[in-house]
N, C-alpha and C. Protein backbone atom coordinates (compact mmCIF):
# COMPACT_ATOMS: atom_id res chain seq x y z
N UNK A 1 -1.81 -0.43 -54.60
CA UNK A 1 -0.51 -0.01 -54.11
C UNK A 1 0.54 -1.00 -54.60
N UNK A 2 1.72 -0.37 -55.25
CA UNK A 2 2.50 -1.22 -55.47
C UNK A 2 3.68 -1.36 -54.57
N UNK A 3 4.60 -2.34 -54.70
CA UNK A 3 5.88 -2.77 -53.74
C UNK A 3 6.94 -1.92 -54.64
N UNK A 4 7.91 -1.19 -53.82
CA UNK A 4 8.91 -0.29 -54.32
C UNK A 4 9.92 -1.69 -55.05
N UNK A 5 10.31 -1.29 -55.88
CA UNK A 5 11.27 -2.10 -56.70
C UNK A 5 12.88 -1.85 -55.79
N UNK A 6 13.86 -3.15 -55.61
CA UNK A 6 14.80 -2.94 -54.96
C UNK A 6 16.00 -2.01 -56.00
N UNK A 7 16.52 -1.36 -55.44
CA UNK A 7 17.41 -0.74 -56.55
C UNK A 7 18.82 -1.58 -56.86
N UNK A 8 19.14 -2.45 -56.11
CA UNK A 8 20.25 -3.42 -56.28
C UNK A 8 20.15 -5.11 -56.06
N UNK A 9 20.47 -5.56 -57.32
CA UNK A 9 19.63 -6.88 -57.68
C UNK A 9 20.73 -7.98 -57.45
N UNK A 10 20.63 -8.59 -56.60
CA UNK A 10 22.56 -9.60 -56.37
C UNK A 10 21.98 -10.50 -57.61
N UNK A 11 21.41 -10.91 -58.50
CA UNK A 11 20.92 -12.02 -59.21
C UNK A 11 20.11 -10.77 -60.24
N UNK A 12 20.82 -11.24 -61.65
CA UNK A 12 20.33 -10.43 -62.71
C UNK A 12 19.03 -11.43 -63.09
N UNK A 13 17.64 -10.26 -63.19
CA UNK A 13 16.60 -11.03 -64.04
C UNK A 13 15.97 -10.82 -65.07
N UNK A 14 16.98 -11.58 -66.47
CA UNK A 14 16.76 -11.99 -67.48
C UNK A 14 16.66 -12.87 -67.84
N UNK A 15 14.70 -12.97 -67.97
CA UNK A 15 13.93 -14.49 -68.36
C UNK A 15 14.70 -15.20 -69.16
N UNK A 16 15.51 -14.99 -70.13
CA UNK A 16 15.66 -15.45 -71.52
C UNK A 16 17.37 -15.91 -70.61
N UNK A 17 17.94 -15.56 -69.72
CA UNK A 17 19.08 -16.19 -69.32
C UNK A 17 18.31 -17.63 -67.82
N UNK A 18 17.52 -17.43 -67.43
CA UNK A 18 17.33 -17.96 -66.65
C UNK A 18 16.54 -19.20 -66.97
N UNK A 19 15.71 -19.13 -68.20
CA UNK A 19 15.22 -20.02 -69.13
C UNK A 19 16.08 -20.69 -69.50
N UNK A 20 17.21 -20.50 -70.14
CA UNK A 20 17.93 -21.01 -70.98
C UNK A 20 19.07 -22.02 -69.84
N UNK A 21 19.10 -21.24 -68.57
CA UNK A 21 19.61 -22.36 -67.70
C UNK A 21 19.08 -23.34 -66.79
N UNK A 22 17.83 -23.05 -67.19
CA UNK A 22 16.67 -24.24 -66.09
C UNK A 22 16.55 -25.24 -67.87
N UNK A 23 17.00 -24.70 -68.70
CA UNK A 23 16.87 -26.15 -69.73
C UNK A 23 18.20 -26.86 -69.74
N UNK A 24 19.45 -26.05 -69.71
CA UNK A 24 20.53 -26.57 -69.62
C UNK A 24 20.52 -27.54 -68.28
N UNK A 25 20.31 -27.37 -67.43
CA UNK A 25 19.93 -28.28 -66.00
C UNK A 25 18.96 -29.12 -66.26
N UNK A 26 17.70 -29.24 -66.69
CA UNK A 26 16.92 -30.23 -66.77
C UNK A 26 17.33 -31.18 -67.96
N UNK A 27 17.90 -30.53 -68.84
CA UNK A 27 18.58 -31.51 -70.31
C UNK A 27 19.63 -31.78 -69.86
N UNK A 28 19.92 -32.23 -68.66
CA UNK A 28 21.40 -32.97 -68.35
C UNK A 28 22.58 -32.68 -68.76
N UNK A 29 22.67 -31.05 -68.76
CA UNK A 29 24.08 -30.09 -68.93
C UNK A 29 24.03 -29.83 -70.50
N UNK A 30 23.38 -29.42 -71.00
CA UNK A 30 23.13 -29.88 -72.68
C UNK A 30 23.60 -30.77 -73.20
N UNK A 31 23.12 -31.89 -73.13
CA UNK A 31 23.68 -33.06 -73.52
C UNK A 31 21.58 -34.38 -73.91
N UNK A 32 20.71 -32.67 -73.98
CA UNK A 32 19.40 -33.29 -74.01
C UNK A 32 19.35 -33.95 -74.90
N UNK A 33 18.25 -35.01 -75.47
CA UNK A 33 18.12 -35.56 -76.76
C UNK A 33 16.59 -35.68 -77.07
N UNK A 34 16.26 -35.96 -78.47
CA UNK A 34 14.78 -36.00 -78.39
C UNK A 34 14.69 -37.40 -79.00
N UNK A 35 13.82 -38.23 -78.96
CA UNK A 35 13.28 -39.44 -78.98
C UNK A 35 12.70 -39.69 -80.09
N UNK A 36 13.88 -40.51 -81.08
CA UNK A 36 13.12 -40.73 -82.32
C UNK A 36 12.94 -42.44 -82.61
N UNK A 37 11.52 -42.27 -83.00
CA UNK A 37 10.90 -43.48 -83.30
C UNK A 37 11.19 -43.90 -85.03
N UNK A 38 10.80 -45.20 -85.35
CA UNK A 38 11.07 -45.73 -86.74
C UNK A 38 10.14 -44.75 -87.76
N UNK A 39 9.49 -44.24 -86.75
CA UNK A 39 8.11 -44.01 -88.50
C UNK A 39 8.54 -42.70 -88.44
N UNK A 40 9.12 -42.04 -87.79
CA UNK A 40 10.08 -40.26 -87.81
C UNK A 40 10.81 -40.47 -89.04
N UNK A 41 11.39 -41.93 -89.54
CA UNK A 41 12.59 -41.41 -90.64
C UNK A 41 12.22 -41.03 -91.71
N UNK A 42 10.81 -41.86 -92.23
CA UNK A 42 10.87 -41.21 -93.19
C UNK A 42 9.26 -40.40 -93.86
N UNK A 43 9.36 -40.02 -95.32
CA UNK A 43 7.54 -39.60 -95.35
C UNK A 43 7.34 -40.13 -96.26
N UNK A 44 7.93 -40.30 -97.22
CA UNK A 44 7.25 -41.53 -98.20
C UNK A 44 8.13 -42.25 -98.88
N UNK A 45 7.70 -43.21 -99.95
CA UNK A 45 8.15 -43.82 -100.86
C UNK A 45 8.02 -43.47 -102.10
N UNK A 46 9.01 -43.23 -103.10
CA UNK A 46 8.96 -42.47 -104.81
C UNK A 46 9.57 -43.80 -105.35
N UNK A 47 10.12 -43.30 -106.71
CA UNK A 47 10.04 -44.26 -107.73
C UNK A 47 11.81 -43.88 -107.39
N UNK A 48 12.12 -42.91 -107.05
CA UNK A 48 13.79 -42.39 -106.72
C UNK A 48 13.89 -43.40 -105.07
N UNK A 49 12.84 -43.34 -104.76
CA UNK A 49 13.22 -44.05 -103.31
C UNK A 49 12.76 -43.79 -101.91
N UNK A 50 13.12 -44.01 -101.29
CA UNK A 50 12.51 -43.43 -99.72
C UNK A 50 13.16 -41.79 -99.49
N UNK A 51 12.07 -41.32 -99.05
CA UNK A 51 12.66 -39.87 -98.63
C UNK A 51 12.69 -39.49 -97.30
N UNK A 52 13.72 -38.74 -96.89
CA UNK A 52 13.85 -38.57 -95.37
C UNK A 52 12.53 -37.64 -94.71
N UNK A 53 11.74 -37.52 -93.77
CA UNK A 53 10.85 -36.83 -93.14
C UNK A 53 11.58 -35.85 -92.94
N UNK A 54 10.47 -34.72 -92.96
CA UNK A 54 10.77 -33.74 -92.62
C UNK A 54 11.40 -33.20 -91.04
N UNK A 55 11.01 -33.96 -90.53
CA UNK A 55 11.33 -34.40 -88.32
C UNK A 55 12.83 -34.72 -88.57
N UNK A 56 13.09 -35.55 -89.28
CA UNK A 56 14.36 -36.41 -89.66
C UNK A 56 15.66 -35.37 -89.91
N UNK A 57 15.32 -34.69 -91.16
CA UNK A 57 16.40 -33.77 -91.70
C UNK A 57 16.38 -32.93 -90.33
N UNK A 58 15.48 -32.23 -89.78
CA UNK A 58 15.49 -30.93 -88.84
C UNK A 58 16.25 -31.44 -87.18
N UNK A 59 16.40 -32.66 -87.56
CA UNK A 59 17.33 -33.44 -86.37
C UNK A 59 18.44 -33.72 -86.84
N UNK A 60 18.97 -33.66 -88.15
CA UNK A 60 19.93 -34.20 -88.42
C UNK A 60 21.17 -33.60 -87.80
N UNK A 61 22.42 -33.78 -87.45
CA UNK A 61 23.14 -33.54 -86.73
C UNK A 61 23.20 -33.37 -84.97
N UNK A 62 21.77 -33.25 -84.49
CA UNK A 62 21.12 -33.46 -83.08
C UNK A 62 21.77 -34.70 -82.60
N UNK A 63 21.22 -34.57 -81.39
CA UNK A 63 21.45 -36.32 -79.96
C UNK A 63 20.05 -36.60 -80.22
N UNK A 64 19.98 -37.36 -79.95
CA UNK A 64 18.78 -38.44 -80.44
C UNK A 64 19.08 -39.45 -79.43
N UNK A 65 17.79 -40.55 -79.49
CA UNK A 65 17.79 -41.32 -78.56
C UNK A 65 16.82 -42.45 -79.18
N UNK A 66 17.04 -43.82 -79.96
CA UNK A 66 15.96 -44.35 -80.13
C UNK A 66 16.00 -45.87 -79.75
N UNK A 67 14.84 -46.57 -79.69
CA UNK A 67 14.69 -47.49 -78.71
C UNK A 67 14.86 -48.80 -80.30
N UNK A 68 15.11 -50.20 -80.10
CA UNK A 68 15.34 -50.87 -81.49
C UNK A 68 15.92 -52.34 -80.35
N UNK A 69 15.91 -53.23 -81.58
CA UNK A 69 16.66 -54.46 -81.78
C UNK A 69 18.17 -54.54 -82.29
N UNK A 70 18.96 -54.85 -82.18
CA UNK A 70 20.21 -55.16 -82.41
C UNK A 70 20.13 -56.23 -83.07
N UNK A 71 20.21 -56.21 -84.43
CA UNK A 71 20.32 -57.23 -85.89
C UNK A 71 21.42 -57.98 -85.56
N UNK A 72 21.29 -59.57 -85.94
CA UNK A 72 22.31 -60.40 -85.93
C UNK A 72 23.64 -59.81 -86.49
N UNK A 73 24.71 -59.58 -85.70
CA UNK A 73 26.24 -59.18 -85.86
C UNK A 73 26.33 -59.97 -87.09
N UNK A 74 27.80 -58.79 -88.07
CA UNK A 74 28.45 -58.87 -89.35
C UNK A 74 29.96 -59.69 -89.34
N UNK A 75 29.76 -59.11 -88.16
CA UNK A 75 31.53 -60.16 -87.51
C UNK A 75 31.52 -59.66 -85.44
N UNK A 76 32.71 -60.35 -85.65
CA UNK A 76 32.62 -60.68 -84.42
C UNK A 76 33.13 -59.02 -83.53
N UNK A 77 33.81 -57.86 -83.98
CA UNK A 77 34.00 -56.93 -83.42
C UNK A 77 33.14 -55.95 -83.91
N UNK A 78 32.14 -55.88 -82.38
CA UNK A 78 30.99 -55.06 -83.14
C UNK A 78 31.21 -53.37 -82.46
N UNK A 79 32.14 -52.53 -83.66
CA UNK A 79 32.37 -51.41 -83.65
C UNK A 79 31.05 -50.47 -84.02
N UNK A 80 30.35 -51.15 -85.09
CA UNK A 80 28.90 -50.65 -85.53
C UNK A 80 27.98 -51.96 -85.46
N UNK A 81 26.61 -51.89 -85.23
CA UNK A 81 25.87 -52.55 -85.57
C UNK A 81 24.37 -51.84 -86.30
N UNK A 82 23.35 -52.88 -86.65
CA UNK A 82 22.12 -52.48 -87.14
C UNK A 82 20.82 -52.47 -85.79
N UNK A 83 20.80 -50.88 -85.76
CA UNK A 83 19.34 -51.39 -85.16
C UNK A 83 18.04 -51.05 -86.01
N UNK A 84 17.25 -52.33 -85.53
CA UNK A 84 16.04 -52.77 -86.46
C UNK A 84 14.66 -52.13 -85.18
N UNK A 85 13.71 -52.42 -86.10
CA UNK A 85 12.25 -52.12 -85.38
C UNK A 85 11.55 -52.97 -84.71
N UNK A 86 12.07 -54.55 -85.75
CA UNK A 86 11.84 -55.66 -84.90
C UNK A 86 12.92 -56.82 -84.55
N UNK A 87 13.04 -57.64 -83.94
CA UNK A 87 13.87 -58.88 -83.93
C UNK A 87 14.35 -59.20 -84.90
N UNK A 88 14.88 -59.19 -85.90
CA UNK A 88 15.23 -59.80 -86.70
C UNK A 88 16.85 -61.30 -86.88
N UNK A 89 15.95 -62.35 -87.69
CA UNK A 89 16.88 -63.52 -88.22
C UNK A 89 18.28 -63.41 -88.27
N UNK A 90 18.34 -62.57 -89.74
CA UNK A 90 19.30 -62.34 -90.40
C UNK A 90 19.52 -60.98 -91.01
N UNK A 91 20.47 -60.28 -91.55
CA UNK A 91 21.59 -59.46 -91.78
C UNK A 91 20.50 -58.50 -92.46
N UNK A 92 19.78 -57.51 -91.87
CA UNK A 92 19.32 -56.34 -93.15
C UNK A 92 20.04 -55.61 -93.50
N UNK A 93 20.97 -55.45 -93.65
CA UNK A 93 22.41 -54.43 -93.97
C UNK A 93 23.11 -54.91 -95.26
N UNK A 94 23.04 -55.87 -95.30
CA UNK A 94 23.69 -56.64 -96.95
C UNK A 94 23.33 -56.39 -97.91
N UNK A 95 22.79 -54.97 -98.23
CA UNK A 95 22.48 -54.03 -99.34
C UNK A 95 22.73 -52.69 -99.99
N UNK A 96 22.10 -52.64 -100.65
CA UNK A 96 22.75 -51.48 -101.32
C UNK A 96 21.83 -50.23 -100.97
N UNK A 97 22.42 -49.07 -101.30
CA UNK A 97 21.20 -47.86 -100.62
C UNK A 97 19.70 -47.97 -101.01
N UNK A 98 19.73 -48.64 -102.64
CA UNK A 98 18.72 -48.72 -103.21
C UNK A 98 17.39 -49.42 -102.55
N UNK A 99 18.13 -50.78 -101.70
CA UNK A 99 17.70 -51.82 -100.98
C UNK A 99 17.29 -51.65 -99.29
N UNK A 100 17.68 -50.61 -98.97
CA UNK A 100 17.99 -49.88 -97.90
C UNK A 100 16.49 -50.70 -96.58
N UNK A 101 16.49 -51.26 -96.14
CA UNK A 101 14.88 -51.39 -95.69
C UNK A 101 14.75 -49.65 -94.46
N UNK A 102 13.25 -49.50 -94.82
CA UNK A 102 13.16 -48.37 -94.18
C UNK A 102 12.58 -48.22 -92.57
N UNK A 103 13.43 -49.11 -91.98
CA UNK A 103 13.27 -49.61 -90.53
C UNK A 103 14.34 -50.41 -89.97
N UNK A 104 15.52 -49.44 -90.14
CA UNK A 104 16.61 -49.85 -89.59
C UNK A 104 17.97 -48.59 -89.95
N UNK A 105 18.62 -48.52 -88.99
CA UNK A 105 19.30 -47.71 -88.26
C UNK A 105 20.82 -47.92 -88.19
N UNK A 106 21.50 -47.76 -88.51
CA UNK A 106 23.19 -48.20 -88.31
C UNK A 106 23.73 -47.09 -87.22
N UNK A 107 24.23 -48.00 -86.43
CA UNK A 107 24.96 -47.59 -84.91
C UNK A 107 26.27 -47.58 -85.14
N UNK A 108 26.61 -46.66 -84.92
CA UNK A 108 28.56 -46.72 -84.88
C UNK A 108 29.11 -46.20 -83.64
N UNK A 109 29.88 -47.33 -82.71
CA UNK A 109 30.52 -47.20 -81.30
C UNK A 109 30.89 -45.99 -81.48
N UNK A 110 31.74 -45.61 -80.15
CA UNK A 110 32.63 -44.99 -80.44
C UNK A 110 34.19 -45.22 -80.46
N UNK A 111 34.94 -44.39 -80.85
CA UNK A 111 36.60 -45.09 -81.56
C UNK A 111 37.02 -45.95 -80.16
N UNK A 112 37.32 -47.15 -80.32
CA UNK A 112 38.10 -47.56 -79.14
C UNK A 112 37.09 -48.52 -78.24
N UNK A 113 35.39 -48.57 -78.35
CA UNK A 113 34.46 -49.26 -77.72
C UNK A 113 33.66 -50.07 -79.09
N UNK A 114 33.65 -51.04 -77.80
CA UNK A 114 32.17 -51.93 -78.84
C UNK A 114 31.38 -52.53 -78.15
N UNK A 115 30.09 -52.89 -78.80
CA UNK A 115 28.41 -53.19 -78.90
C UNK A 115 29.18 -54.31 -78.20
N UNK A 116 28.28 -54.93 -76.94
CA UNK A 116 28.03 -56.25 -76.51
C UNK A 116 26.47 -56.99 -77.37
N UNK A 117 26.69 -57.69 -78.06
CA UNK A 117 25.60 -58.83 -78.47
C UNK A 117 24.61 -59.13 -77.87
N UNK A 118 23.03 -58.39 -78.17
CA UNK A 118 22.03 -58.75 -77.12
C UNK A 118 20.93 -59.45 -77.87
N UNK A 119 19.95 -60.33 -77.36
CA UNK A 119 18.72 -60.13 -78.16
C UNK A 119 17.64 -59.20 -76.88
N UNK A 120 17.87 -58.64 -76.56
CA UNK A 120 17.12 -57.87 -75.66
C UNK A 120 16.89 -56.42 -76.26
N UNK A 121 15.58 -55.59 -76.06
CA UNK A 121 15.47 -54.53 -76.46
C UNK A 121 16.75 -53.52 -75.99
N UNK A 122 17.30 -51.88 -76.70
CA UNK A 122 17.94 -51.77 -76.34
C UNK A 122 17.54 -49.94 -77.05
N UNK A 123 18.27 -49.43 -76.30
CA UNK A 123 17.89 -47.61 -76.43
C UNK A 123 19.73 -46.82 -76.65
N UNK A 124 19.40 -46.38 -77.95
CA UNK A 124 20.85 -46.08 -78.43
C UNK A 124 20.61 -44.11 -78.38
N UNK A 125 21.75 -44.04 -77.63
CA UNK A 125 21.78 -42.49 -77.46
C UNK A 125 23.13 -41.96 -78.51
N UNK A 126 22.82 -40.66 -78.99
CA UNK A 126 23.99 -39.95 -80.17
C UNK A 126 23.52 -38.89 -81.02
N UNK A 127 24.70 -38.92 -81.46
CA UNK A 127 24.50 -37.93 -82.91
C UNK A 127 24.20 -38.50 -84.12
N UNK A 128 22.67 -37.90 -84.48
CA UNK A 128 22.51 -38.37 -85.99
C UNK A 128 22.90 -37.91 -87.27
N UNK A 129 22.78 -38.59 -87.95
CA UNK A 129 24.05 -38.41 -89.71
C UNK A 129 23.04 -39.04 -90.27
N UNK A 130 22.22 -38.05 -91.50
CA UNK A 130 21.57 -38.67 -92.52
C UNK A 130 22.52 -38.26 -93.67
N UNK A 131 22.00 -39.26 -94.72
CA UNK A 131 22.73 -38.96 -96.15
C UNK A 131 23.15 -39.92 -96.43
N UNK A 132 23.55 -40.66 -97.83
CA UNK A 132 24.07 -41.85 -98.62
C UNK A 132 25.15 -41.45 -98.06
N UNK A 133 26.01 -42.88 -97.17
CA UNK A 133 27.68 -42.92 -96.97
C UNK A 133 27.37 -44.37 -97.02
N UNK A 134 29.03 -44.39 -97.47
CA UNK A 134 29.58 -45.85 -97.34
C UNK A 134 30.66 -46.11 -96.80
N UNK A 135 30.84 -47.18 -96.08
CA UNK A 135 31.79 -47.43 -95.55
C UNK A 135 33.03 -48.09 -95.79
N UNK A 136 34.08 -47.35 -95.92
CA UNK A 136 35.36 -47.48 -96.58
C UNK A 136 36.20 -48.77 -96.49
N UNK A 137 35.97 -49.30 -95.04
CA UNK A 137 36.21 -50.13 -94.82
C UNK A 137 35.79 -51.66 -95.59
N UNK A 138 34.24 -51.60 -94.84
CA UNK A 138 33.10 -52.61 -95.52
C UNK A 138 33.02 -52.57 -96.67
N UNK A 139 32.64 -51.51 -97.39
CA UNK A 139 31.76 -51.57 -98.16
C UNK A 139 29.77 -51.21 -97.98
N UNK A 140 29.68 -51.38 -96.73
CA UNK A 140 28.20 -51.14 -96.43
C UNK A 140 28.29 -49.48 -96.33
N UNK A 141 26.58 -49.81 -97.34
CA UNK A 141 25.83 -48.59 -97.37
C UNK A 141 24.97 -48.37 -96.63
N UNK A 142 24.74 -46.51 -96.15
CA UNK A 142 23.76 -46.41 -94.85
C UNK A 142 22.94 -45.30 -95.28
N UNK A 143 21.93 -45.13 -95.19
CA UNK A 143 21.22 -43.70 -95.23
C UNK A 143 20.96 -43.40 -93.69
N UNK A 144 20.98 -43.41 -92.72
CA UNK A 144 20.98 -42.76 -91.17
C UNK A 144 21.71 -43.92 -90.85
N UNK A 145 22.29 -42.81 -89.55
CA UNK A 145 23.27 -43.36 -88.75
C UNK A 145 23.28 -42.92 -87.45
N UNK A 146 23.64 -43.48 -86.46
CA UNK A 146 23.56 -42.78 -84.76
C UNK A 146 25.26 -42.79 -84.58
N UNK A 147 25.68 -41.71 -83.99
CA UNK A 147 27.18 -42.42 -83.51
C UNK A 147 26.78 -41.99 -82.43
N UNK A 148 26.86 -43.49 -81.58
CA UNK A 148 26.48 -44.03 -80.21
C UNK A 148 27.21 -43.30 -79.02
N UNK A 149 26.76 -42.31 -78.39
CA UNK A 149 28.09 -42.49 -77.05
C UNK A 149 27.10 -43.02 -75.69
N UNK A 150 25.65 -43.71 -75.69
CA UNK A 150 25.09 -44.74 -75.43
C UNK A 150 24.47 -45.57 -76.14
N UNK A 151 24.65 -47.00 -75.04
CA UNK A 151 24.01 -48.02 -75.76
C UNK A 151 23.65 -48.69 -74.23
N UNK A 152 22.51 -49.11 -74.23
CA UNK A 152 21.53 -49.73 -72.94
C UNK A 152 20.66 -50.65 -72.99
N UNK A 153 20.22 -51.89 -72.34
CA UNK A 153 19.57 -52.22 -72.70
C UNK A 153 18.24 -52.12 -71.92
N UNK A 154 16.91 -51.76 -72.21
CA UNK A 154 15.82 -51.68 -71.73
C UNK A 154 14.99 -52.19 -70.83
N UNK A 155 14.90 -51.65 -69.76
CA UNK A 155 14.47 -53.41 -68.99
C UNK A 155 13.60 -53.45 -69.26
């Protein structure tokens, strides 16, 4: 025996609308991101150079979220910085695309904010930008980039 179906529904049910708003609510108003690690950027090494992964390109323009070191500052207003995989000394950014190391990340604030100086782990949230750019300003070259609208540090 079945239950008579109501003929007037105060709440329309369409899976595909109701899905789509239990993700908008659990992804924090769409504003979700997915979690990319160092070994996501790329898939190999050629004689042309490092190539972007396939994970990499299919995120490109996405929010992202990845966890890193904050590379010793270029100057003292840190509008962008480098995040690395590990602690690092000194400056991996003082190269050319060619030179690029393939475990590190360039962060760019946003207009009007800047990076506080940590050596503490730290989890950078944004929009990712792959592709050879340079910066007009600097001069520094980047193959990925986050533009930050977080920056945290990890406890």
């Amino acid at each position: 025996m079945s239950l008579p179906r109501p003929t007037s529904n105060p709440l329309p049910w369409n899976p595909a609308i109701w899905v789509l708003l239990l993700g908008f609510w659990l992804g924090g108003g769409g504003l979700a991101q997915v979690t990319l690690d160092f070994a996501d950027l790329y898939s190999q090494v050629t004689v042309r150079g490092i190539e972007f992964s396939p994970r990499l390109k299919a995120l490109n323009g996405q929010r992202v979220s990845m966890t890193g070191w904050m590379a010793p500052p270029l100057k003292p207003k840190l509008d962008f910085f480098v995040l690395t995989k590990v602690p690092l000394a000194t400056c991996p950014f003082c190269s050319t695309a060619a030179d690029w190391p393939p475990d590190i990340v360039l962060v760019i604030m946003p207009k009007g904010q800047e990076a506080k100086p940590t050596t503490r782990c730290i989890r950078v949230t944004g929009r990712l930008d792959i592709g050879v750019k340079e910066d007009s300003q600097t001069g520094f070259v980047s193959l990925v980039r986050i533009y930050a609208d977080r920056v945290e540090e990890v406890p």
